[in-house]
Protein backbone atom coordinates (compact mmCIF):
# COMPACT_ATOMS: atom_id res chain seq x y z
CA UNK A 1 146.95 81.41 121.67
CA UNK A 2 146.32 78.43 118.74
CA UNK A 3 145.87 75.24 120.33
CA UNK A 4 148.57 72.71 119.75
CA UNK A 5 147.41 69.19 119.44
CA UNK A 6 149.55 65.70 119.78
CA UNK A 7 149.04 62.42 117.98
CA UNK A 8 148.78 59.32 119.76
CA UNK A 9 152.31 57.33 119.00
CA UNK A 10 151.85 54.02 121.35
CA UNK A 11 148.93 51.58 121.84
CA UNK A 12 149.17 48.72 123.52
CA UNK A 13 146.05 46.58 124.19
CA UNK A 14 143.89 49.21 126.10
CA UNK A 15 146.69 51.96 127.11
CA UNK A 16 147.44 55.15 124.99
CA UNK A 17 150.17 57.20 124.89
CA UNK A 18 150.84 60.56 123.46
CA UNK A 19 154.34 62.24 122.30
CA UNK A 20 155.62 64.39 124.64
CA UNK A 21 153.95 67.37 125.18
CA UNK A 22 154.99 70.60 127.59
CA UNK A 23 151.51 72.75 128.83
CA UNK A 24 151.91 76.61 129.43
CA UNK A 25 151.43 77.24 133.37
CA UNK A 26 147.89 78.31 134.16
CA UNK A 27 146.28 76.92 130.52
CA UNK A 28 143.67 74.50 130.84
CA UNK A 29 144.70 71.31 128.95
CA UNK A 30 142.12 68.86 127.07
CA UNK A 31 142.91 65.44 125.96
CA UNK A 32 140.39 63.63 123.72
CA UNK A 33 140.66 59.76 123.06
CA UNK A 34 138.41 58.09 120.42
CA UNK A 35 137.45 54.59 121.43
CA UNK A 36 136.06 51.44 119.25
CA UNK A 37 135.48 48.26 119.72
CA UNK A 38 132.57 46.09 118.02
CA UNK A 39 131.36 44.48 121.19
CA UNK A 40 130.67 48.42 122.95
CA UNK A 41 133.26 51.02 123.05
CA UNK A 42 135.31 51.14 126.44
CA UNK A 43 136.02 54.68 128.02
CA UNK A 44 139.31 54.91 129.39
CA UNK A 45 139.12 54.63 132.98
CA UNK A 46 141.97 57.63 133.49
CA UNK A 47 144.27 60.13 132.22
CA UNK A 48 147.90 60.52 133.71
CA UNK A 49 150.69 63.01 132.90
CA UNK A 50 152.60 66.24 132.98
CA UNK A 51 152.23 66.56 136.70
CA UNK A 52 148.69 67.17 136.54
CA UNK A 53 145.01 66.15 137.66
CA UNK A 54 142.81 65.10 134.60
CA UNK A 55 139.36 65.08 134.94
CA UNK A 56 136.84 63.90 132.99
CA UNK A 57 134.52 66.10 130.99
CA UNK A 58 132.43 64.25 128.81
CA UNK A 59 132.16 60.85 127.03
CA UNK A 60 129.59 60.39 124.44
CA UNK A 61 128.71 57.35 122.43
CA UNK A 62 127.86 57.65 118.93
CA UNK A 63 127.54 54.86 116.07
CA UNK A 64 126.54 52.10 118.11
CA UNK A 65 126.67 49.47 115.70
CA UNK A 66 130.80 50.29 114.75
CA UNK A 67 131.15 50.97 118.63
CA UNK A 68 132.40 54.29 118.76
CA UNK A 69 133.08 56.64 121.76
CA UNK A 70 135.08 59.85 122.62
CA UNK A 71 135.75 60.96 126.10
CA UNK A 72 137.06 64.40 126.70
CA UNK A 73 139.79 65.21 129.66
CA UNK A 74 140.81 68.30 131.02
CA UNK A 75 143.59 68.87 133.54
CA UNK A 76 145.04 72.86 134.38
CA UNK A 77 147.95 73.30 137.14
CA UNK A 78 150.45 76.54 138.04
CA UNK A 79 153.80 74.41 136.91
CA UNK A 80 153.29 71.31 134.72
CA UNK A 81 156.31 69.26 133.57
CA UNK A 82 156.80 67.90 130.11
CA UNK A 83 156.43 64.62 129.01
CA UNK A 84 153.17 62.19 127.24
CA UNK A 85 150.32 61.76 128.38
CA UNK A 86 148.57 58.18 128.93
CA UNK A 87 144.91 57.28 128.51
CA UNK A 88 144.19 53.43 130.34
């Protein structure tokens, strides 16, 4: 199965939200956010959507002096609903 990606369409101050998006039952689902800020890049704290428990994988930090980080999410459940998904 080709993985299906979905852009990020809201921002507002630390909160992002995707377009809606509608997980296959049983699939493991992975949400990546890209964080930067100049003063140190803030993970987001928590991942929320589609009826589902997100946990998080990974967050690295890489080019420290543009403040860059990416944190990885994954979340897999028998009957997920559709709808976005928000990183705060």
């Amino acid at each position: 199965m080709p993985l299906a990606r979905s852009m990020i369409v809201s921002t507002v101050s630390t909160t992002a939200i995707t377009s809606s998006v509608t997980p296959g039952a049983n699939r493991v689902v992975y949400a990546a956010f890209l964080s930067a800020l100049a003063s140190g890049p803030v993970a987001p704290s928590g991942v929320a959507g589609n009826g589902l428990t997100w946990v998080q994988e990974e967050t690295v930090t890489f080019h420290t002096t543009a403040g860059r980080r990416l944190t990885v999410f994954r979340a897999l459940g028998g009957s997920p609903s559709a709808g976005a998904i928000t990183a705060a």
